[in-house]
N, C-alpha and C. Protein backbone atom coordinates (compact mmCIF):
# COMPACT_ATOMS: atom_id res chain seq x y z
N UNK A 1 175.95 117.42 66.56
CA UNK A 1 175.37 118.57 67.22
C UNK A 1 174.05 118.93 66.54
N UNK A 2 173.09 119.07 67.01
CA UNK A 2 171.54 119.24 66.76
C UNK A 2 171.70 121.01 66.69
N UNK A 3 170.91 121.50 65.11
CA UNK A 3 170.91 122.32 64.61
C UNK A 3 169.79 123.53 65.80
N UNK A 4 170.08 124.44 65.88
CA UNK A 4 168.92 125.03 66.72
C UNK A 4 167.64 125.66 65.47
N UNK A 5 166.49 125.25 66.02
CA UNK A 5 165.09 126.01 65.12
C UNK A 5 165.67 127.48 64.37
N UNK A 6 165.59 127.43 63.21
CA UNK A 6 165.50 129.03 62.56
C UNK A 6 164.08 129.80 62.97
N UNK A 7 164.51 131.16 63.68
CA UNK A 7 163.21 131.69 64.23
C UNK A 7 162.74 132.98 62.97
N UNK A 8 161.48 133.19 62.93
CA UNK A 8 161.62 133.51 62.08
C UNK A 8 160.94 134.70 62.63
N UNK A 9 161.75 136.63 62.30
CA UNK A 9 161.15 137.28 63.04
C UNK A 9 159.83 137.65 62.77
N UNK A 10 159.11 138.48 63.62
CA UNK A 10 157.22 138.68 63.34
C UNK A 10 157.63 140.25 62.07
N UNK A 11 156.72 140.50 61.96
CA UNK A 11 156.46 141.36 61.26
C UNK A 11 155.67 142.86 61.47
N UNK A 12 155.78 143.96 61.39
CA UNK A 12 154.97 145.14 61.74
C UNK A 12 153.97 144.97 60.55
N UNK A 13 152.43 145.16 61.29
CA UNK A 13 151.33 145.11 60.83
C UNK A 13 151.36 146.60 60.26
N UNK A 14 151.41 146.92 58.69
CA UNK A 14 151.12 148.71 58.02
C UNK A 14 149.84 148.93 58.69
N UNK A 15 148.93 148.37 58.83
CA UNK A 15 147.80 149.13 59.39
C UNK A 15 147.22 150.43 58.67
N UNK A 16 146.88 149.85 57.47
CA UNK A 16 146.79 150.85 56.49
C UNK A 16 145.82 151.63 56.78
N UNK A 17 144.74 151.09 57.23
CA UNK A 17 143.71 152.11 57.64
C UNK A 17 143.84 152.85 59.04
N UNK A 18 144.54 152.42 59.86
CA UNK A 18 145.16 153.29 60.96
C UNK A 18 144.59 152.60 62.23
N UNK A 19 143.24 152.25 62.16
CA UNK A 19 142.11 151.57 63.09
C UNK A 19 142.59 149.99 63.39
N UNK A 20 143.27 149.20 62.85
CA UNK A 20 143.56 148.04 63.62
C UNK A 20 144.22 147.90 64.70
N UNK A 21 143.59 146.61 65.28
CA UNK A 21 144.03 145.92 66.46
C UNK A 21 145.15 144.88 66.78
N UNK A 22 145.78 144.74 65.24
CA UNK A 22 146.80 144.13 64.83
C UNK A 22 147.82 145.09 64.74
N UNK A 23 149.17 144.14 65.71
CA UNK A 23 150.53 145.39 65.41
C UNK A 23 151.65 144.63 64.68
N UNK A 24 151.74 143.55 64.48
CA UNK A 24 152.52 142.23 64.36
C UNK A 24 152.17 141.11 63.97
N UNK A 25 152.81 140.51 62.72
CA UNK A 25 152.33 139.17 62.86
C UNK A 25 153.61 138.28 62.17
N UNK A 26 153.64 136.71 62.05
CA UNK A 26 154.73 135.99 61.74
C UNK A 26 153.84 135.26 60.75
N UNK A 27 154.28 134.95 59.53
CA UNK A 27 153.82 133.81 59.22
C UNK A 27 154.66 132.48 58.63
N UNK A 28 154.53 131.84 59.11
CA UNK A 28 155.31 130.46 58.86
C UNK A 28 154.24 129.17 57.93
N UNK A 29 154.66 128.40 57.25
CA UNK A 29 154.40 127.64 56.79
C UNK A 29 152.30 127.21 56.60
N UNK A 30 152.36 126.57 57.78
CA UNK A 30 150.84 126.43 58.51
C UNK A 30 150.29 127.06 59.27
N UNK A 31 150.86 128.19 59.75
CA UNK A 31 149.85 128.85 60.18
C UNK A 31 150.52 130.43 60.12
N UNK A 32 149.91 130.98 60.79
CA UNK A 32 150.16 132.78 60.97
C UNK A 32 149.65 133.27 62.60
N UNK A 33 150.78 133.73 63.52
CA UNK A 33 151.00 134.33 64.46
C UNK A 33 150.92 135.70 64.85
N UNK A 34 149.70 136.32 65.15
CA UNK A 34 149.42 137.50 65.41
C UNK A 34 149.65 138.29 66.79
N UNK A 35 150.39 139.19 66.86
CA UNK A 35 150.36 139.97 68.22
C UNK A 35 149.21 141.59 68.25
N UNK A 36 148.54 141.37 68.88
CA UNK A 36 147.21 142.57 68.86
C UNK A 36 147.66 143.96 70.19
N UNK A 37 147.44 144.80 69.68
CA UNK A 37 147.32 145.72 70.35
C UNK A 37 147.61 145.64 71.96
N UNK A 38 146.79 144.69 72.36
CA UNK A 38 146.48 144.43 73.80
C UNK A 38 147.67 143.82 74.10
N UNK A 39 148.53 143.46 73.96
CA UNK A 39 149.96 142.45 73.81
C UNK A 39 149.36 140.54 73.77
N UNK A 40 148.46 140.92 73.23
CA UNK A 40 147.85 139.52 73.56
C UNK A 40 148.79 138.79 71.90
N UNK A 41 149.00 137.67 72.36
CA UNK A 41 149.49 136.84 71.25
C UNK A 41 149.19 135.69 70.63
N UNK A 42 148.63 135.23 69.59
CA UNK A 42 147.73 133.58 69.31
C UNK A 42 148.08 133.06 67.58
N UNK A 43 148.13 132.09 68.05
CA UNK A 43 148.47 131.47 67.07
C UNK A 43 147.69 130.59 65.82
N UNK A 44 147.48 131.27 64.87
CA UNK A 44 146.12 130.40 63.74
C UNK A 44 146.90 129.66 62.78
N UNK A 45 146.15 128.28 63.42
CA UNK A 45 146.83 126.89 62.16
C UNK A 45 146.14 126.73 61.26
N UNK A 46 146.56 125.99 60.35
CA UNK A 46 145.81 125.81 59.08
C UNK A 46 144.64 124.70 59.75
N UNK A 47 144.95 123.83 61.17
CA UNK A 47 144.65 122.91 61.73
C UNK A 47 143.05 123.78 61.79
N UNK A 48 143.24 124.69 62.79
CA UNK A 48 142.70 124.99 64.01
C UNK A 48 141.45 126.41 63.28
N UNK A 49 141.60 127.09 62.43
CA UNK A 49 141.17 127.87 61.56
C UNK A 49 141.04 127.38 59.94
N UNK A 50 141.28 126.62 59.72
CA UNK A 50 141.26 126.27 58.13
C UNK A 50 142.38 126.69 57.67
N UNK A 51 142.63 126.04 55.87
CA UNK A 51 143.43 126.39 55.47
C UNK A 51 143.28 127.58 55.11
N UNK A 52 142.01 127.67 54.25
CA UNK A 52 141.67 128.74 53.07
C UNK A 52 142.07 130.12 53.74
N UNK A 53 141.29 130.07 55.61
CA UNK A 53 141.48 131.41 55.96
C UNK A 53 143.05 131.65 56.26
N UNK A 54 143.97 130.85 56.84
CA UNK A 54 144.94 130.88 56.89
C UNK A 54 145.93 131.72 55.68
N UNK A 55 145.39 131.41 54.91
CA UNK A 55 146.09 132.07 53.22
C UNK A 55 145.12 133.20 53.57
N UNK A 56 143.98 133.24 53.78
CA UNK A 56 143.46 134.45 53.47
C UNK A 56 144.33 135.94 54.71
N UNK A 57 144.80 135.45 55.62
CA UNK A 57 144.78 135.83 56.91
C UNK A 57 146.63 136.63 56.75
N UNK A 58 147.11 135.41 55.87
CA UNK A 58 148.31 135.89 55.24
C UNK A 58 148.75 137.00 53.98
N UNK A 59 147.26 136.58 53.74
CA UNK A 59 147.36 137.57 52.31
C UNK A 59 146.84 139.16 53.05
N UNK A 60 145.80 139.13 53.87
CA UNK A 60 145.80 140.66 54.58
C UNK A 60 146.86 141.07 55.20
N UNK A 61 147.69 140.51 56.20
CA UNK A 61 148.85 140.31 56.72
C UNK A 61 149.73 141.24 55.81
N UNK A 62 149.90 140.65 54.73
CA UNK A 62 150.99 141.45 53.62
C UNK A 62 150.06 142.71 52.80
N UNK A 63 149.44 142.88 53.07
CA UNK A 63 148.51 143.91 52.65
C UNK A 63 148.67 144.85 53.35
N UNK A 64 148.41 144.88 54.45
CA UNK A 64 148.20 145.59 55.84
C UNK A 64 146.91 146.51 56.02
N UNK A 65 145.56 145.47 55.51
CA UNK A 65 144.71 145.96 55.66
C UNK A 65 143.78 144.95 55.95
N UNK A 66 142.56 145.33 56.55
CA UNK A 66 141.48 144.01 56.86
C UNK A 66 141.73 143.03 57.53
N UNK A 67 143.04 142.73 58.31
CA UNK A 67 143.36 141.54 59.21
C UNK A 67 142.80 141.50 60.15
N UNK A 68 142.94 142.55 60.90
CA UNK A 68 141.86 142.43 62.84
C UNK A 68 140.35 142.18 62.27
N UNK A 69 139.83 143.02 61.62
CA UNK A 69 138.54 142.97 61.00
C UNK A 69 137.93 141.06 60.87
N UNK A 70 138.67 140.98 59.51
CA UNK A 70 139.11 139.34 59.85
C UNK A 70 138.57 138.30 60.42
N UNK A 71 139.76 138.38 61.43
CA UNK A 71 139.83 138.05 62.80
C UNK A 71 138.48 137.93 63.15
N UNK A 72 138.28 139.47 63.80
CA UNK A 72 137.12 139.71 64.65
C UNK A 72 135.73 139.24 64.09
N UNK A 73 135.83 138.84 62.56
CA UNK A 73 134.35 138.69 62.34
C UNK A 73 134.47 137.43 62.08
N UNK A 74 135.32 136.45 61.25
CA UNK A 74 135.42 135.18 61.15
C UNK A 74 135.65 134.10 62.08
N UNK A 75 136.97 134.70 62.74
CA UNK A 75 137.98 133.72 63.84
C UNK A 75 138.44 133.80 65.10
N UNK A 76 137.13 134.63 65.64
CA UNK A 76 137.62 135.17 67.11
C UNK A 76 138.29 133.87 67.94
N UNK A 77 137.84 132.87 67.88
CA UNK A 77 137.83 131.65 68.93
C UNK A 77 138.72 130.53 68.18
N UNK A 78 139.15 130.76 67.18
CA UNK A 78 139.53 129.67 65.78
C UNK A 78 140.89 129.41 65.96
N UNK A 79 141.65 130.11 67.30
CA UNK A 79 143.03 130.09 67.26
C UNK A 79 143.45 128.68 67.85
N UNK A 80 144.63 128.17 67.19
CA UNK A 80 145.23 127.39 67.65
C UNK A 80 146.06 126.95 69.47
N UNK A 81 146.38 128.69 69.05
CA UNK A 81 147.18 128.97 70.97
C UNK A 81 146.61 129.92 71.20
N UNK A 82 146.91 130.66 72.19
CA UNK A 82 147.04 131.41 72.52
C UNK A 82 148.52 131.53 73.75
N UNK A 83 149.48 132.26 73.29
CA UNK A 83 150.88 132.41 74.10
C UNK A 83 150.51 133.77 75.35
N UNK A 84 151.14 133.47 76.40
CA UNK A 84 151.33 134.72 76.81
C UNK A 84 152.51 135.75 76.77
């Protein structure tokens, strides 16, 4: 019997400064899964965005500060998916 995927749940964005566009995010292995405000949802690989920002993207993530910012100034287009 074939094991089913461990899902791993997303996370509430602190939004420390109150102003982000980030509400959610997952991060798994290679990349980090953001859900924004808009319900929009996308997915940044280490592939598809780099590694470095990927760690960097994770490390705001657990911060809960500077992630949309981020985003918006580094990696608007850098995503791997985008899910609906």
């Amino acid at each position: 019997m074939a094991k089913k995927p461990l899902k791993v749940p997303a996370e509430k964005y602190q939004n420390l400064s109150g102003k982000s566009t980030v509400v959610s995010y997952k991060i798994v292995k290679d990349s980090v899964t953001i859900v924004f405000a808009s319900h929009e949802k996308y997915i940044y690989s280490n592939q598809s965005a780099g590694r470095l920002n990927v760690k960097q993207m994770k490390d705001l993530a657990l911060a809960g500060k500077g992630l949309g910012t981020f985003i918006d100034t580094n990696l608007k287009e850098s995503f791997a998916r985008k899910i609906r």
